[in-house]
Protein backbone atom coordinates (compact mmCIF):
# COMPACT_ATOMS: atom_id res chain seq x y z
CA UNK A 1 0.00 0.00 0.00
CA UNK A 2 0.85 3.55 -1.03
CA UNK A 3 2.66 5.57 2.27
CA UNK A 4 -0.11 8.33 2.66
CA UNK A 5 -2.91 5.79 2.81
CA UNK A 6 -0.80 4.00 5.46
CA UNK A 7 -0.86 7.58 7.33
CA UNK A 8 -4.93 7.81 6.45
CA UNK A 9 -5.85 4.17 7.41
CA UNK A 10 -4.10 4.31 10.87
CA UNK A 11 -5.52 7.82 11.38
CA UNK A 12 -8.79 7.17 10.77
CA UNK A 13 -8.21 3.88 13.55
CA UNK A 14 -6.22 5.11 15.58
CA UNK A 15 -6.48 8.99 15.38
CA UNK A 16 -9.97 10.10 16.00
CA UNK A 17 -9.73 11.19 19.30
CA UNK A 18 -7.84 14.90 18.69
CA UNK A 19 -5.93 16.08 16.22
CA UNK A 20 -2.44 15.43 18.10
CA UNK A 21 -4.06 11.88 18.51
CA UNK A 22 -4.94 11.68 14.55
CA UNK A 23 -1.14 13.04 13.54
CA UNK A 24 0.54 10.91 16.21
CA UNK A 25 -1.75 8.17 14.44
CA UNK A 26 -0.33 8.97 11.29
CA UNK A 27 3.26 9.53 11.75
CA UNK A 28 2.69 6.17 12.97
CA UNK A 29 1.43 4.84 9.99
CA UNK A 30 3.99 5.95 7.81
CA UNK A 31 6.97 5.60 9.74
CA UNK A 32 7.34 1.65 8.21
CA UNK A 33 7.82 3.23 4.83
CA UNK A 34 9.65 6.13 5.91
CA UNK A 35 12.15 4.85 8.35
CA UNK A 36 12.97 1.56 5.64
CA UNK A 37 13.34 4.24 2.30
CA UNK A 38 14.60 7.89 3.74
CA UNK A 39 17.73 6.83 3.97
CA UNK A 40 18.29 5.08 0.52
CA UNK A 41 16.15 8.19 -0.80
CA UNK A 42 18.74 10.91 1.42
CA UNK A 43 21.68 8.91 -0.32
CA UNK A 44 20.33 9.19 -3.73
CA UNK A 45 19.42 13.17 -3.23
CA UNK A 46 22.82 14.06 -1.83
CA UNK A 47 24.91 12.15 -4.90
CA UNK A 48 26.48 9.36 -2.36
CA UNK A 49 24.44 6.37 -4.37
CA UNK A 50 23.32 6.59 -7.68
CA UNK A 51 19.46 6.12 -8.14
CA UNK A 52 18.35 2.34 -9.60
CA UNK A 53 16.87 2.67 -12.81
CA UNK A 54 13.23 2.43 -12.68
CA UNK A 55 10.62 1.21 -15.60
CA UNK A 56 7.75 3.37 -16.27
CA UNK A 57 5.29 0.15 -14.95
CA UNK A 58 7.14 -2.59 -13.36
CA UNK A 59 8.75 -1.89 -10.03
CA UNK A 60 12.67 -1.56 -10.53
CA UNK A 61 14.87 -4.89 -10.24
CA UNK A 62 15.06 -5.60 -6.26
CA UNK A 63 19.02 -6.55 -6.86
CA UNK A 64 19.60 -2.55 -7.15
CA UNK A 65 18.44 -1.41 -4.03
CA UNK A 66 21.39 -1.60 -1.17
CA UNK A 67 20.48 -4.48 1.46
CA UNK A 68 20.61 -1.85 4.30
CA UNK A 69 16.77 -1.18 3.10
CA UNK A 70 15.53 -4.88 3.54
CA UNK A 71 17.10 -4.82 6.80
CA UNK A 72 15.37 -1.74 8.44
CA UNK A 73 12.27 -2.88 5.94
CA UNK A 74 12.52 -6.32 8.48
CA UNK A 75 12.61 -4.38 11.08
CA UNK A 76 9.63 -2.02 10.38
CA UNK A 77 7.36 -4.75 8.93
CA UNK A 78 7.49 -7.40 11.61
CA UNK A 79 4.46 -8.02 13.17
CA UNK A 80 6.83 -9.89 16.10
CA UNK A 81 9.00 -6.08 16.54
CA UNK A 82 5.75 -4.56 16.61
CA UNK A 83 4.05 -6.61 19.59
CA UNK A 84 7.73 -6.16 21.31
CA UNK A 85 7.97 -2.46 21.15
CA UNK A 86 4.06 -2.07 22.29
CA UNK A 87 4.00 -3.94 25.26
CA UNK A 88 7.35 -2.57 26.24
CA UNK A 89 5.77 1.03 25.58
CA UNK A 90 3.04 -0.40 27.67
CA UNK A 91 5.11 -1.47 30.44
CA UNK A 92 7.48 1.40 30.22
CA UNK A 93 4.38 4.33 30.57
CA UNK A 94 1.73 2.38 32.38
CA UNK A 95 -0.07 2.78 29.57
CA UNK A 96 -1.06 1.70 25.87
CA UNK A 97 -0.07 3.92 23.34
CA UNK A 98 -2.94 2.97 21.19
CA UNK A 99 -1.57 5.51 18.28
CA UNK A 100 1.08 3.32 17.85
CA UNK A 101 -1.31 0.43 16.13
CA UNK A 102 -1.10 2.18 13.23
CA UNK A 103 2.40 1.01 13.05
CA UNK A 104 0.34 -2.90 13.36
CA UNK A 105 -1.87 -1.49 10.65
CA UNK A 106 0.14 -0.99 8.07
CA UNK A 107 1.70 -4.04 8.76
CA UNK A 108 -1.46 -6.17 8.46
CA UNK A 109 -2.50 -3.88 5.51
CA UNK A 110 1.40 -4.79 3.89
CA UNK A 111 0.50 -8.13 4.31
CA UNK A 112 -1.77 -8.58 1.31
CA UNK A 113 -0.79 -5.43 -0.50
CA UNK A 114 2.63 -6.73 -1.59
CA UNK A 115 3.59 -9.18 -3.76
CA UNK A 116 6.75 -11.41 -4.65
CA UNK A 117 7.89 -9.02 -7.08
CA UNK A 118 8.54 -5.72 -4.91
CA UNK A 119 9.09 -5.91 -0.93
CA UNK A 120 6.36 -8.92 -0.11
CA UNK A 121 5.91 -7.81 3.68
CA UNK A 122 8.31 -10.08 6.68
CA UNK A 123 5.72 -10.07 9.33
CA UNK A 124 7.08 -12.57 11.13
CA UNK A 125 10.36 -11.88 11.44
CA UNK A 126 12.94 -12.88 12.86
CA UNK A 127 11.37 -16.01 13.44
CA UNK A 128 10.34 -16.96 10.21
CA UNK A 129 11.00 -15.58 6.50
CA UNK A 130 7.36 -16.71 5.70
CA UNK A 131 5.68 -14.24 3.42
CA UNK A 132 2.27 -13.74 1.37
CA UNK A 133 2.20 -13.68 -2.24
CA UNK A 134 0.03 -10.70 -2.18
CA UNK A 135 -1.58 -8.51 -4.85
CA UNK A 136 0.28 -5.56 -5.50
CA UNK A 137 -1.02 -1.87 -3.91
CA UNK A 138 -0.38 -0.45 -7.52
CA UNK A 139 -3.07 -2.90 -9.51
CA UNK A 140 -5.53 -0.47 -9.90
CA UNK A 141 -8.32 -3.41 -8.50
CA UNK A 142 -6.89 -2.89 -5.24
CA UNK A 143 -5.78 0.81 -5.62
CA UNK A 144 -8.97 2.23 -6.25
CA UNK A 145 -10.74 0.90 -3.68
CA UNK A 146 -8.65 1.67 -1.03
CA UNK A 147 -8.96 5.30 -2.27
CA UNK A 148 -12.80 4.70 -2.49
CA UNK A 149 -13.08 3.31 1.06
CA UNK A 150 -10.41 6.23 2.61
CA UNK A 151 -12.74 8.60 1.10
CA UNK A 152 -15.93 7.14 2.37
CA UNK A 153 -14.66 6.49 5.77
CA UNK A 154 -13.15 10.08 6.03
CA UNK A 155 -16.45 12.01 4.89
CA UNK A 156 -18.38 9.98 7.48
CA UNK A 157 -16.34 10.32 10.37
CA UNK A 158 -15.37 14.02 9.86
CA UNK A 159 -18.34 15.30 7.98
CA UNK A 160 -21.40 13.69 8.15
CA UNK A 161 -21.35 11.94 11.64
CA UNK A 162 -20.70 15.20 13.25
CA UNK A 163 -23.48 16.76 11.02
CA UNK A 164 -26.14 14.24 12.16
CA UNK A 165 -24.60 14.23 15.95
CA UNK A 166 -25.20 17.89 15.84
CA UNK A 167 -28.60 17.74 14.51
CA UNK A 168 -30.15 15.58 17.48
C-alpha cells in the first residue's frame, strides 16, 4: 500500500480522538515506509548512491536497491518487533499507546498489499522468512478501492457523523 494511505488508514483507527491523537496516528502509519526508504532516498538526493533505474510500470529490479533497506524494511514490517515495542511502551508508561497500532496497521495492511515481485511484507520476522504472495497496492483493482473506502470512511467520520450528531 501507497505511504499516505498508510498515514490515512491508521488515522482514521487510531487517530480520532484529537488532532495530536490523529497526527501521532499517522506519523505512525507511515513511519514503516519512511524509516525503511529515507535513507536510501537521502543517499540518492545528496549524490552518495546513484538512483536504480526504474521502468515506467514494473517496479525496478530488487538486486539494485542496497540491502541496508531490507534490513530496516525487516525491522519495520514485523508483526513480532511490533508486539515487542508495544507492550514494552506499555510497560514502560503504564499505559497503551494505542496511536502506535497504526504502526500494526500498516503491517497487516502490507501483508496482502505486496507481492513477490517488490518488498512482499516479513511479518514474522525474525522467526520466520514466511511471506504472502500478495496482490500488488499499484493494480488499480486494489488501488482504487482503497482510495474509495479512505474517502468514504473520512467524509463519514469528519463530515457527516458530526453533522447528524449535531442535529439531534
Amino acid at each position: 500500500m501507497d505511504i499516505i494511505s498508510h498515514g490515512l488508514w491508521g488515522s482514521i483507527a487510531f487517530g480520532r480522538k484529537n488532532k495530536r491523537s490523529f497526527w501521532k496516528a499517522f506519523l505512525f502509519g507511515i513511519a514503516p515506509d519512511f524509516l525503511a526508504f529515507a535513507p536510501l532516498f537521502i543517499l540518492i538526493f545528496s549524490g552518495i548512491i546513484e538512483r536504480p533505474p526504474i521502468p515506467p510500470v514494473e517496479p525496478p529490479d530488487t538486486s539494485l536497491i542496497p540491502q541496508f533497506v531490507y534490513q530496516i524494511y525487516n525491522v519495520t514490517h514485523s508483526l513480532i518487533i511490533f508486539v515487542a515495542v508495544f507492550g514494552l511502551l506499555w510497560l514502560i508508561l503504564r499505559r497503551p499507546v494505542w496511536e502506535l497500532g497504526a504502526w500494526g496497521l500498516h503491517i497487516l495492511l502490507d501483508i496482502p498489499t505486496h507481492s513477490y515481485k517488490f518488498f512482499p511484507t516479513p511479518f514474522l520476522w525474525p522467526i520466520s522468512d514466511f511471506k504472502v504472495n500478495g496482490a500488488g497496492w499499484a493494480e488499480p483493482y486494489v488501488f482504487f478501492p482503497n482510495v474509495i473506502l479512505l474517502l468514504i470512511l473520512y467524509l463519514w467520520f469528519y463530515f457527516i457523523r458530526p453533522r447528524i450528531k449535531a442535529a439531534k
